[in-house]
Protein backbone atom coordinates (compact mmCIF):
# COMPACT_ATOMS: atom_id res chain seq x y z
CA UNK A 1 -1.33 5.83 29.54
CA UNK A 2 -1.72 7.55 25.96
CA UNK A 3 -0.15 5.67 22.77
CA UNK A 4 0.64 7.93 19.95
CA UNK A 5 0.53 6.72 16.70
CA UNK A 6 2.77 9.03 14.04
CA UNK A 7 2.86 8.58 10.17
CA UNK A 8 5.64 10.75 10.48
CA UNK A 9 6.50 13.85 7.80
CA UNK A 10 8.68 13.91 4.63
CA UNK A 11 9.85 16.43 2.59
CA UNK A 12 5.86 18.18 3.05
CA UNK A 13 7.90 20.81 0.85
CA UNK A 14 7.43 18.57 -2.42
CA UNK A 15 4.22 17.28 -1.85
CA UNK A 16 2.06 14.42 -0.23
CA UNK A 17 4.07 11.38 0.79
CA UNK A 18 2.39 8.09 0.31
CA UNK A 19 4.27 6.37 2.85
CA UNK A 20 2.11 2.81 2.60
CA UNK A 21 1.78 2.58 -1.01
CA UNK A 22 3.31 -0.32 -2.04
CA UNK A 23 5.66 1.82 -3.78
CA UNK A 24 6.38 4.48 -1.31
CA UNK A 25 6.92 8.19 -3.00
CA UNK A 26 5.11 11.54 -3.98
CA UNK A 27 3.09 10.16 -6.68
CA UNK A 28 2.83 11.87 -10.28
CA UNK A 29 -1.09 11.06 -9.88
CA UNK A 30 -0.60 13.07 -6.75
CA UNK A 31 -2.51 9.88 -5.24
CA UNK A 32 -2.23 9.53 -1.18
CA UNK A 33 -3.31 6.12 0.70
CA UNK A 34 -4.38 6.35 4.09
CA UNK A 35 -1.93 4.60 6.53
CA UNK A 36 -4.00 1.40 6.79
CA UNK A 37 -1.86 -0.42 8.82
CA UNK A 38 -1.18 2.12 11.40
CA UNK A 39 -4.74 2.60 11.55
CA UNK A 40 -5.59 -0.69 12.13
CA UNK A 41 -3.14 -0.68 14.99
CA UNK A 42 -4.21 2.30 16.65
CA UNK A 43 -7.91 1.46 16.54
CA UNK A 44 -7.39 -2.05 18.14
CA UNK A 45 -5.55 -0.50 20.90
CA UNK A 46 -8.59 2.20 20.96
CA UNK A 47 -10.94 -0.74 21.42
CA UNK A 48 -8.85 -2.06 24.00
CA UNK A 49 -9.44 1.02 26.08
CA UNK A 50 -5.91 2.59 25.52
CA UNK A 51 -6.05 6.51 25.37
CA UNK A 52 -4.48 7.22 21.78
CA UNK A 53 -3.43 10.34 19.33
CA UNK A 54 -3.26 9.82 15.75
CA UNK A 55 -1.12 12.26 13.37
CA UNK A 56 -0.89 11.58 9.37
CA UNK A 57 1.42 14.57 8.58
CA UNK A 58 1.54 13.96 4.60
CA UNK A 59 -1.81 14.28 4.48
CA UNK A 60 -2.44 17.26 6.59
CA UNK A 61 0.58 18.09 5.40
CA UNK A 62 2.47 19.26 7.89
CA UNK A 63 6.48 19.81 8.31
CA UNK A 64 8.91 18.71 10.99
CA UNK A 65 8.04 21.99 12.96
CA UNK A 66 4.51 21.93 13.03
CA UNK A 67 4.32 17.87 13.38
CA UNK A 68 6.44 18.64 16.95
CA UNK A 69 3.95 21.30 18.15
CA UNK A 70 1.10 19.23 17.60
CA UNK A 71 2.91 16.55 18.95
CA UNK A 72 3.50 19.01 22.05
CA UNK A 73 0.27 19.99 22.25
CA UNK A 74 -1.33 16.91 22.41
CA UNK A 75 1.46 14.10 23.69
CA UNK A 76 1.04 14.34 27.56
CA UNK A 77 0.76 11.25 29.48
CA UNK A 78 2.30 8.98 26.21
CA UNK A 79 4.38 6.55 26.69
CA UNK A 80 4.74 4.87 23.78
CA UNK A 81 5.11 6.39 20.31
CA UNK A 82 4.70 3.88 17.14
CA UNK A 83 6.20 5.54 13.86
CA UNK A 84 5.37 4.31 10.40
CA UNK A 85 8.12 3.92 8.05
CA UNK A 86 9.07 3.14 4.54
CA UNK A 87 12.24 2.36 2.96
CA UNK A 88 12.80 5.60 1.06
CA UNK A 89 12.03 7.76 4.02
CA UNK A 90 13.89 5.13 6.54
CA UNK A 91 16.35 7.71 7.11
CA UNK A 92 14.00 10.52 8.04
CA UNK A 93 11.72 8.65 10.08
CA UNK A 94 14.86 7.35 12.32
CA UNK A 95 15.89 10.91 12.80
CA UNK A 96 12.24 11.94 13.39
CA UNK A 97 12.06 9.25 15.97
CA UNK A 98 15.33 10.23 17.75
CA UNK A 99 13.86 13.28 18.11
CA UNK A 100 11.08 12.32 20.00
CA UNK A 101 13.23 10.42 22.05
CA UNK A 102 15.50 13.26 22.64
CA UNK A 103 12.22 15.23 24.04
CA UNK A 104 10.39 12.56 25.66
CA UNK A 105 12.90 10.65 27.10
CA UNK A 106 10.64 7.82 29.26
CA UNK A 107 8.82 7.11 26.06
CA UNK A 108 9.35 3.96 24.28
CA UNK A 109 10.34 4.94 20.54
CA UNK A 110 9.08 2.17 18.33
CA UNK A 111 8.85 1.36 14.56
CA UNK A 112 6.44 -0.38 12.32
CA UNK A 113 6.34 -1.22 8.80
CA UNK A 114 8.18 -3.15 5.97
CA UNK A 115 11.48 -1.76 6.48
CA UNK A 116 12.27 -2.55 9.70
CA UNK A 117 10.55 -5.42 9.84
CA UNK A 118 13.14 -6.83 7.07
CA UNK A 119 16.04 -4.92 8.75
CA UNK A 120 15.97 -4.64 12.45
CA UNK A 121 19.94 -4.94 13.55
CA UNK A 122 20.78 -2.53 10.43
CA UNK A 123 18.18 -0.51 11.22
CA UNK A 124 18.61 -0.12 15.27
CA UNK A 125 22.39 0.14 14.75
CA UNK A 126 21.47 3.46 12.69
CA UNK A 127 19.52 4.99 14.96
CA UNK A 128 20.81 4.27 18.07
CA UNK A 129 18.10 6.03 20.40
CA UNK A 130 15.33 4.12 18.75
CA UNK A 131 13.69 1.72 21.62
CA UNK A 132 12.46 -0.96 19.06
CA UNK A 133 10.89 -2.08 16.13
CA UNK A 134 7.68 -4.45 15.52
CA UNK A 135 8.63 -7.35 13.00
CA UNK A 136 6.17 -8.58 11.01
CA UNK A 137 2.49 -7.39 11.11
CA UNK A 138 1.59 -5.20 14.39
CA UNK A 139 -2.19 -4.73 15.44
CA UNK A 140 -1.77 -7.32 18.65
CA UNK A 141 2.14 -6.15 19.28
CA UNK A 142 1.86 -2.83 19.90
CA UNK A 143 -1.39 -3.65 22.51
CA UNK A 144 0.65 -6.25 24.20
CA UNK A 145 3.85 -3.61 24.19
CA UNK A 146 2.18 -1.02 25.89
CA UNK A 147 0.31 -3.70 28.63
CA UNK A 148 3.99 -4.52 29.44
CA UNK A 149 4.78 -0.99 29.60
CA UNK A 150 1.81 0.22 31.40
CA UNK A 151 2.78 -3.01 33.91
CA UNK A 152 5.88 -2.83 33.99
CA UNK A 153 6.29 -6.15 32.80
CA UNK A 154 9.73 -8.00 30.89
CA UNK A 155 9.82 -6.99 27.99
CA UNK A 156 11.04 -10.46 26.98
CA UNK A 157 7.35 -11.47 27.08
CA UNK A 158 6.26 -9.18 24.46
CA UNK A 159 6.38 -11.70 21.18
CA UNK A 160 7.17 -10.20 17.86
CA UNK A 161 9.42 -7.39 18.74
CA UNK A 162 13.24 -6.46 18.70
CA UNK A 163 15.03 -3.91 21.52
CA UNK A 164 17.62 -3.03 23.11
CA UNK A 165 18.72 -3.43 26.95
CA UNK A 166 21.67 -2.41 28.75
CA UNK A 167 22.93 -1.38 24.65
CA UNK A 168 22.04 -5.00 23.48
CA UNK A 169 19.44 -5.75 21.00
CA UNK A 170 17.64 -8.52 21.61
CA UNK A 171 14.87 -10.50 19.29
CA UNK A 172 11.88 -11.75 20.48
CA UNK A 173 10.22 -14.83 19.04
CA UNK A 174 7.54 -13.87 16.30
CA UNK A 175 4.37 -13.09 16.89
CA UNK A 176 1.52 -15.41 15.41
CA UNK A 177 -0.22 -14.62 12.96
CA UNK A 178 -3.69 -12.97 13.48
CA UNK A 179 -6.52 -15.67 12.36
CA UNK A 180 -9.61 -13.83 13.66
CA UNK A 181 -9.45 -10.76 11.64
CA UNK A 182 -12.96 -9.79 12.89
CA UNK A 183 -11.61 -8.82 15.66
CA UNK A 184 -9.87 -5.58 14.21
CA UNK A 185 -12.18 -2.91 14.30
CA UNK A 186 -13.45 -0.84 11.02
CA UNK A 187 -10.81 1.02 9.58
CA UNK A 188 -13.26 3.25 8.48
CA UNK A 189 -14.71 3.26 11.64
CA UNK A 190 -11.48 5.00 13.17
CA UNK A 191 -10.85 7.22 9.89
CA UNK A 192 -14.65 8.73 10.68
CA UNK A 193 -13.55 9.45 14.18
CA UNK A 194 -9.94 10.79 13.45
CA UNK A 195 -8.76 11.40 9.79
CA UNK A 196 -10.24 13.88 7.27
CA UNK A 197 -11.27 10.92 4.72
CA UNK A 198 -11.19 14.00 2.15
CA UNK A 199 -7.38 14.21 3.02
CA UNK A 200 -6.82 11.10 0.86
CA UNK A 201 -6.78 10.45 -3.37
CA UNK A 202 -6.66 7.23 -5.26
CA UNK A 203 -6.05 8.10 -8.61
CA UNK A 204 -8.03 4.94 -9.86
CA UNK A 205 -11.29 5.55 -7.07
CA UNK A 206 -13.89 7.87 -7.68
CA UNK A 207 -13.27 11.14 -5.32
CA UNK A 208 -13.75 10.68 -2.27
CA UNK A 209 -13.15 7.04 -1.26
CA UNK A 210 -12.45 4.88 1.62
CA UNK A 211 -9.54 2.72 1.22
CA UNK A 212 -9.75 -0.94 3.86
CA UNK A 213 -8.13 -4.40 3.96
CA UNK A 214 -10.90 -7.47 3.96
CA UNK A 215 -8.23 -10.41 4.41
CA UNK A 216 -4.27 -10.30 4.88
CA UNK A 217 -1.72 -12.74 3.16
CA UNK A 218 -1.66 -13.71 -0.63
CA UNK A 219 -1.14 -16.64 -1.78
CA UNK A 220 1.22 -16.01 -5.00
CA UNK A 221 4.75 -15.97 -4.75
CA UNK A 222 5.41 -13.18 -6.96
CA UNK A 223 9.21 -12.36 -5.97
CA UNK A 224 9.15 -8.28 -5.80
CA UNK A 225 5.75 -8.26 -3.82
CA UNK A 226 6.83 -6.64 -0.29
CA UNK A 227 3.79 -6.94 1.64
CA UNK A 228 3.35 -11.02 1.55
CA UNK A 229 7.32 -11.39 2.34
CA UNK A 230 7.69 -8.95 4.85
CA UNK A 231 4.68 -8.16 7.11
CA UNK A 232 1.51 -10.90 6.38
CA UNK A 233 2.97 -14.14 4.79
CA UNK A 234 1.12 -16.14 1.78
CA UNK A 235 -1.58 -17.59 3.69
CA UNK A 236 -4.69 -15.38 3.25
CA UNK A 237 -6.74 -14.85 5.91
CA UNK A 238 -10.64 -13.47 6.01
CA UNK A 239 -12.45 -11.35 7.98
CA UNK A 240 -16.24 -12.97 7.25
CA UNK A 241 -18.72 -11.62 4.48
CA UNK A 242 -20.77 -10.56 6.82
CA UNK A 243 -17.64 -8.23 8.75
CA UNK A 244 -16.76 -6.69 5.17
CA UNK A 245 -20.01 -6.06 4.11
CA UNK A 246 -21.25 -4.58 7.71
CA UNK A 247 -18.05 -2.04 7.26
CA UNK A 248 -19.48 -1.29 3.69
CA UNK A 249 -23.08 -0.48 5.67
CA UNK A 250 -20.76 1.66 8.00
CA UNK A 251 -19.67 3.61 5.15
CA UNK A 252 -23.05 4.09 3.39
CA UNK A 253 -24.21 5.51 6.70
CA UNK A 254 -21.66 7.78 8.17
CA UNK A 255 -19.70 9.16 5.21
CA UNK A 256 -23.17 9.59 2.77
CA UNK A 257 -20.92 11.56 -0.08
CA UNK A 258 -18.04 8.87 0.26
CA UNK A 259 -17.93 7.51 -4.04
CA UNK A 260 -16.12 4.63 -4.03
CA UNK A 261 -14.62 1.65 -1.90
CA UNK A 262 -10.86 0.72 -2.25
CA UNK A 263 -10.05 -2.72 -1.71
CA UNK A 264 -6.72 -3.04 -0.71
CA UNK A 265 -5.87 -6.41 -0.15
CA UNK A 266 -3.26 -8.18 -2.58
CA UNK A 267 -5.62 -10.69 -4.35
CA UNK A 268 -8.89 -10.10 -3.17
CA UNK A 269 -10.19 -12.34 -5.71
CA UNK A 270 -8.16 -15.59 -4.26
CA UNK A 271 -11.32 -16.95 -2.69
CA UNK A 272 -14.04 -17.18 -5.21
CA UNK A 273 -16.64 -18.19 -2.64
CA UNK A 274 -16.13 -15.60 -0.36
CA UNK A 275 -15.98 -13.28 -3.31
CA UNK A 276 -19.12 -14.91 -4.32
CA UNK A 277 -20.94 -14.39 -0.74
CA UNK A 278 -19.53 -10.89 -0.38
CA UNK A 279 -21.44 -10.11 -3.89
CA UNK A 280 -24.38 -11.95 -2.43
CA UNK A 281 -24.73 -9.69 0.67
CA UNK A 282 -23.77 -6.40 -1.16
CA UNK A 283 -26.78 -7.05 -3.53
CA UNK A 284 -29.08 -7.97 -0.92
CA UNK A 285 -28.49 -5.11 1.01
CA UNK A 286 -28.91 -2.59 -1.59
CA UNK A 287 -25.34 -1.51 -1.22
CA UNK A 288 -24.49 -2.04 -4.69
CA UNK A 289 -26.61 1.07 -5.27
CA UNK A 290 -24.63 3.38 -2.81
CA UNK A 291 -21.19 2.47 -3.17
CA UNK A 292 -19.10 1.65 -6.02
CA UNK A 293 -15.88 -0.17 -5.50
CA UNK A 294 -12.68 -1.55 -6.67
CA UNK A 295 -9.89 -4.33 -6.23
CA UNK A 296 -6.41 -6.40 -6.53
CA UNK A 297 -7.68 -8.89 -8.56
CA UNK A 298 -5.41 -11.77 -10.31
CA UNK A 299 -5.51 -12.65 -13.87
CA UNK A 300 -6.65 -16.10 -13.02
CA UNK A 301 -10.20 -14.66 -12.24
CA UNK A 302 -13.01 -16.28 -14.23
CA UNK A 303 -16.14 -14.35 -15.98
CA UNK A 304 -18.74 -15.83 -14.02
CA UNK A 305 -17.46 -14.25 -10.65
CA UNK A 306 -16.48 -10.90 -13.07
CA UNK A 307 -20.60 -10.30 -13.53
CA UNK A 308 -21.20 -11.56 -9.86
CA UNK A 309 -18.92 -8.61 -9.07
CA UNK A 310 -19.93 -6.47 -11.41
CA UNK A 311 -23.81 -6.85 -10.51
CA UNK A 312 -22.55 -6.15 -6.78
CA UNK A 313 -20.91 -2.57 -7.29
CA UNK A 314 -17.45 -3.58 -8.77
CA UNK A 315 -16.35 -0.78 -11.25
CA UNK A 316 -12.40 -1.46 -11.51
CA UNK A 317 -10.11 -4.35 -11.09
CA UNK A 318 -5.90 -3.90 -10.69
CA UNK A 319 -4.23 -6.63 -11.77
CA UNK A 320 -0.50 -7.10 -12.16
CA UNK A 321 0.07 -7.90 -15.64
CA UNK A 322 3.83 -6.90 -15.14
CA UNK A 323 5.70 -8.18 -18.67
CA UNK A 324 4.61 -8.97 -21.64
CA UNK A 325 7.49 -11.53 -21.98
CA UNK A 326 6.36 -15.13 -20.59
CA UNK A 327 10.58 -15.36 -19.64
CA UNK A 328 10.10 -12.39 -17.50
CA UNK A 329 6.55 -13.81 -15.96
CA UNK A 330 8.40 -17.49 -15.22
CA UNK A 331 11.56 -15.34 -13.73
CA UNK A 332 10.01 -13.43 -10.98
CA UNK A 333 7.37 -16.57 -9.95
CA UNK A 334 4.66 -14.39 -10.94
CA UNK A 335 2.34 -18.14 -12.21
CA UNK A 336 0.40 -16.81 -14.98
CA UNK A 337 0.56 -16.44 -18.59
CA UNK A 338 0.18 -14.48 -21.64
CA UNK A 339 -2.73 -16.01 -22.99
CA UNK A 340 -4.00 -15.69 -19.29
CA UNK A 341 -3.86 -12.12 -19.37
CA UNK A 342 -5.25 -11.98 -22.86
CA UNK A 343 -8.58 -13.80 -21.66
CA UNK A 344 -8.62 -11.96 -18.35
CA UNK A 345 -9.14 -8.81 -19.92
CA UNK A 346 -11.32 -9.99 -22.91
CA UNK A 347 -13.35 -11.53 -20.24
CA UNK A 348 -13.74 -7.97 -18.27
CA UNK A 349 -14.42 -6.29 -21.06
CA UNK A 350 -17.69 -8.41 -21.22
CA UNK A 351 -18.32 -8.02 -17.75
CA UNK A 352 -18.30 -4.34 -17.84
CA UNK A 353 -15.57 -3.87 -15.70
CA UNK A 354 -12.47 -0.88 -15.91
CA UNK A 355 -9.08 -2.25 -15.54
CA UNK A 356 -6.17 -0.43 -14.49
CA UNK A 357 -3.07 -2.47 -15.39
CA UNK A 358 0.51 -2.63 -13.67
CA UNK A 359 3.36 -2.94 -15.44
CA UNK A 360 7.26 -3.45 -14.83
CA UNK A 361 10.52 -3.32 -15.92
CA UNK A 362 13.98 -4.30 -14.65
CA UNK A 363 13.06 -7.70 -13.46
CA UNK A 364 15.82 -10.80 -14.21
CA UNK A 365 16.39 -10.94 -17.86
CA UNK A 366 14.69 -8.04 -18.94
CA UNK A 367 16.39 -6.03 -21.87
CA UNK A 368 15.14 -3.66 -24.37
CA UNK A 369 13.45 -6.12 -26.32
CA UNK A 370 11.47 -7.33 -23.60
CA UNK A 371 10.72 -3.71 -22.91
CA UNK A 372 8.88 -3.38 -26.09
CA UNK A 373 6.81 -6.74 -25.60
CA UNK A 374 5.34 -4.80 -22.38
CA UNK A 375 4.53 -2.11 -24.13
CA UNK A 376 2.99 -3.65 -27.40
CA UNK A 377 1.02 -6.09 -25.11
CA UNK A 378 -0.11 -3.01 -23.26
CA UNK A 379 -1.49 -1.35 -26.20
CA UNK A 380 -2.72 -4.32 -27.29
CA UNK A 381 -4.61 -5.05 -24.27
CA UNK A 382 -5.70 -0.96 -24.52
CA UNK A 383 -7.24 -1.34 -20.71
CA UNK A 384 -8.72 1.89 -19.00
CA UNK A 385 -5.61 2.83 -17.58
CA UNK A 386 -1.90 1.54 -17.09
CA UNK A 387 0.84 2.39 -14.81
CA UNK A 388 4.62 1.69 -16.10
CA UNK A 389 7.21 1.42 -13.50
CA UNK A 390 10.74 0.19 -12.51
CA UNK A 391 11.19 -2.52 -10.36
CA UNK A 392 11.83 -1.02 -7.15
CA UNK A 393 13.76 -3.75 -5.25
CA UNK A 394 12.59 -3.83 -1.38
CA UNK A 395 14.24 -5.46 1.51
CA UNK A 396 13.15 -8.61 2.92
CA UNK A 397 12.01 -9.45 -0.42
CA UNK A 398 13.66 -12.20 -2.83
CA UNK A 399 13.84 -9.65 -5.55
CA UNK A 400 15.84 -7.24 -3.41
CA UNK A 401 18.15 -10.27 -2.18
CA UNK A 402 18.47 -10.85 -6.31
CA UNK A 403 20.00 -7.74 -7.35
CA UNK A 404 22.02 -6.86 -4.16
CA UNK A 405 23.86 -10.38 -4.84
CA UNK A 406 24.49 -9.40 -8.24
CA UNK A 407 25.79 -6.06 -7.57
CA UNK A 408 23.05 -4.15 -9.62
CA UNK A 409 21.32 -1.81 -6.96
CA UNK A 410 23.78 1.16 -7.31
CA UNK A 411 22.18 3.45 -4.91
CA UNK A 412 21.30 3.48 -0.89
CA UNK A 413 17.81 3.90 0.59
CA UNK A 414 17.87 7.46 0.22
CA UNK A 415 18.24 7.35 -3.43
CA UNK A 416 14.89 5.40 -3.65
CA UNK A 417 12.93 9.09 -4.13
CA UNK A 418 14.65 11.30 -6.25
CA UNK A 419 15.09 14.50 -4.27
CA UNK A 420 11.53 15.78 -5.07
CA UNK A 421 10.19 12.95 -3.52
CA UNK A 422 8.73 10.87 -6.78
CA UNK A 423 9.66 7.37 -7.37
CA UNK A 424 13.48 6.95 -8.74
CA UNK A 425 15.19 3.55 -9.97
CA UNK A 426 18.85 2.61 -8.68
CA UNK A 427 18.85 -0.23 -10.43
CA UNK A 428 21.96 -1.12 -13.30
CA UNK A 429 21.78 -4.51 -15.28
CA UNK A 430 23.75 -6.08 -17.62
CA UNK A 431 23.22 -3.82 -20.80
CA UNK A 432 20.09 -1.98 -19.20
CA UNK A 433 20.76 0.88 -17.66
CA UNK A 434 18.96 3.10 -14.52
CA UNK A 435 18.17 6.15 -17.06
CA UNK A 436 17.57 3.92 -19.69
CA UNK A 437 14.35 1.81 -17.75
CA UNK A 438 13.03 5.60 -16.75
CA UNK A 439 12.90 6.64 -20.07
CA UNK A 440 11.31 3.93 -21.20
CA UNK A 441 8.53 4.03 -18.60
CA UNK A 442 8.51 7.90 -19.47
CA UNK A 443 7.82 7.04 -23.16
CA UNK A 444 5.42 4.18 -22.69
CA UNK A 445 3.33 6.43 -20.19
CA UNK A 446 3.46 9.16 -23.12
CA UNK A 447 2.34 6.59 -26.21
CA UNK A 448 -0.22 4.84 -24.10
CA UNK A 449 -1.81 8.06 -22.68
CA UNK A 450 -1.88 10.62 -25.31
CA UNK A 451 -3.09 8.12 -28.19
CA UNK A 452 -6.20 9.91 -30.21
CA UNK A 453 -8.16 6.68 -29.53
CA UNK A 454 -7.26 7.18 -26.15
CA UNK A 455 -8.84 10.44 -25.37
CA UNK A 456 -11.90 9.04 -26.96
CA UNK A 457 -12.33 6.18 -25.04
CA UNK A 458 -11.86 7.97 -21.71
CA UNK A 459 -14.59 10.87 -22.77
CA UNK A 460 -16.67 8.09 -23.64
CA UNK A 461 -16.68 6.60 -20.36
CA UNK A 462 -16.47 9.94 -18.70
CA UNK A 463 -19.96 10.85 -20.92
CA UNK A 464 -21.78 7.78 -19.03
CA UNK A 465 -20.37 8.22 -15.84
CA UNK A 466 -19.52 12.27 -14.91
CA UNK A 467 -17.58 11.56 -11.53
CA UNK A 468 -15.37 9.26 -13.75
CA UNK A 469 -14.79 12.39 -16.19
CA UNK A 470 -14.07 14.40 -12.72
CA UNK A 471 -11.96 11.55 -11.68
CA UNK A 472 -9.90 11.51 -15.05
CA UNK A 473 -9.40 15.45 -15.00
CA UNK A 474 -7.80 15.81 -11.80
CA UNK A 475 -5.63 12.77 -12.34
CA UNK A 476 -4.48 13.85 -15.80
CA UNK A 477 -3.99 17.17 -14.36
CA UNK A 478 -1.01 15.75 -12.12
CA UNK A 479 0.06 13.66 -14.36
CA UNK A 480 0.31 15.62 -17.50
CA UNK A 481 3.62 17.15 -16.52
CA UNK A 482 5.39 14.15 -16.58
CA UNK A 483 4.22 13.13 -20.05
């Protein structure tokens, strides 16, 4: 029995779509993550003996055509066919899936990801040929799926999933949550046997870099955050220092022009000691000397563990400054503060270590004037590099729930990518308008980027470090349009 796992395509017309970015879209830094959680999936069924195809169509790219020849061409003997989704391509990825279903009717059609997993009766009442989705996060599922598939066994037994029979949809209890994450196998294990890693761009990384997950689950409540609320919960859980850092020696060894690390998981700095011991073993195994890497880390981080991880290879932290209005911070739970932030980055800055900041706008109570406190703190701060976005309100999160119960998302999924596949806003507040939050993030990106100082700064950096000048060049490239 063959699974095949599909990050299905999108509009390959307009460019690469990043379907598991937090923020799904064609990015403007023309930045493309590898479909981590898919991956993860696929390669514990792999280990589990299960025959399995893997197609990323963005990032070959392919179309709708070519994605159902090579679908053809390699697709005997599946049985079950596990589509990633996102909620601006939900519609797209349904109809892809029907598809499938139309060709290979004894297949189970299933669906993974955020959206679904936040929307299942909304979602299977749309596309009415779909066999189910997976709720919550998937690795375990889909291996338990296809054993009841490949048995013929209930279906009823299978935790964590929604279907139909005889036309009904029925819900599963959840799965639990996965404790022993050294059990998953390296992604980058599976991305050496069936990705081109060179497919793949992280405008932040140095070119070309392996993106992975070391733990699953934050801890912070921040209310717009999707993956926490809708796939992994806010308990973190670990794979082991000794797991991370053995997939860091599988890197060193089997992709030897691979730059940088990305660190994907939401706070990877939540744990100082495991931070700490991850350092430890980096250092001791001469890693830091190979591979540079980067992370999610929270502004509550201290100096001491900054020059632990700069010492150990750490180049860049990403945290999520967000406002520069405390009102704003308290509104969407996000538990820091200004003169948090302030020290965070001071304290970086010491360390020797990059920052790329995230900002937002459009959260509760934001107006124009709280607008300009993000951007004043931001070139105040004057970090490596910023992003400014609008929120982009995803189900199954309380943010989402916030502005469809005030009436202020205007638009449907659809309308979440503008038609060229880039990010879009369909929010409307109270004297704050869609167009209005746009341009603003269009102007900030314009003041903070092409500053004099600016361009100094980043030739400076790109002077002591040439693949960070490289890095800087192709990014600005994409990006200068939109200034």
């Amino acid at each position: 029995m063959k699974i095949f796992f599909i990050n299905p395509p999108y509009k390959a017309q307009y460019g690469k779509f990043s379907r598991e970015s937090r923020s799904p879209a064609v990015t403007k830094s023309g930045a493309l993550y590898y479909p981590l959680w898919l991956i993860y999936a696929a390669a514990y069924c792999e280990k589990k003996e299960y025959e399995i195809e893997f197609l990323d169509a963005p990032a070959r790219p392919m179309d709708w055509a070519e994605s159902l020849k090579y679908i053809e061409e390699h697709g005997d003997k599946t049985k079950l066919f596990v589509l990633d989704t996102s909620t601006p391509s939900i519609s797209n990825d349904i109809e892809f899936g029907e598809k499938l279903k139309k060709k290979y009717p004894e297949a189970f059609v299933f669906l993974v990801g955020t959206h679904p997993s936040s929307t299942v009766e909304e979602t299977m009442e749309q596309g009415m040929l779909i066999d189910g989705i997976a709720r919550k996060e998937y690795d375990y599922t889909v291996f338990h799926l296809a054993e009841a598939l490949r048995t013929g066994a209930d279906l009823s037994t299978v935790r964590g999933i929604s279907y139909r029979n005889n036309g009904v949809i029925i819900h599963n209890p959840d799965a639990e949550y996965i404790e022993d994450l050294d059990t998953i196998p390296y992604a980058a294990e599976f991305i050496h046997k069936h990705l081109n890693y060179k497919d793949y761009f992280f405008a932040a990384a140095h070119y070309p870099e392996i993106q992975i997950f070391t733990g699953r689950g934050c801890p912070s409540r921040c209310n717009f955050c999707v993956y926490p609320q809708t796939m992994h919960g806010h308990k973190y859980r670990l794979r082991t220092p000794e797991n991370v850092v053995g997939e860091f020696e599988y890197i060193a060894e089997h992709f030897p022009d691979v730059q940088e690390v990305v660190i994907e998981d939401d706070t990877f700095t939540a744990n100082k000691k495991r931070v700490m011991d991850i350092c430890s073993l980096l250092i001791e195994k001469k890693l830091n000397k190979r591979l540079k890497w980067l992370c999610n880390a929270r502004v509550n981080l201290d100096l001491e563990t900054m020059k632990a991880m700069k010492k150990a290879g750490c180049r860049l932290i990403i945290p999520g400054i967000e406002s520069g209005n405390q009102q704003i911070l308290n509104n969407i739970k996000k538990g820091t503060t200004l003169e948090q932030i302030d020290r965070y980055v001071k304290n970086a800055k010491k360390a020797g270590l990059l920052i790329h900041a995230c900002y937002m706008v459009g959260n509760k109570g934001e107006t124009k004037e709280t607008m300009e406190n993000t951007l004043k703190l931001a070139l105040h701060l004057n970090t490596d590099t910023a992003q400014f976005f609008p929120l982009i309100p995803y189900p199954g999160t309380e943010a989402y729930d916030w502005a469809r119960e005030n009436g202020y998302i205007k638009a449907g999924y659809d309308h979440y990518c503008k038609e060229n596949g880039t990010h879009n806003c369909v929010l409307e507040l109270p004297g704050l308008s869609s167009k209005e939050m746009v341009d603003f993030c269009d102007e900030a990106r314009r003041r903070y980027y092409m500053r004099p100082s600016y361009f100094a700064h980043r030739l400076a950096v790109g002077f002591r470090d040439p693949s960070d000048l490289k890095r800087s060049l192709k990014a600005f490239g994409r990006l200068k349009k939109y200034l």
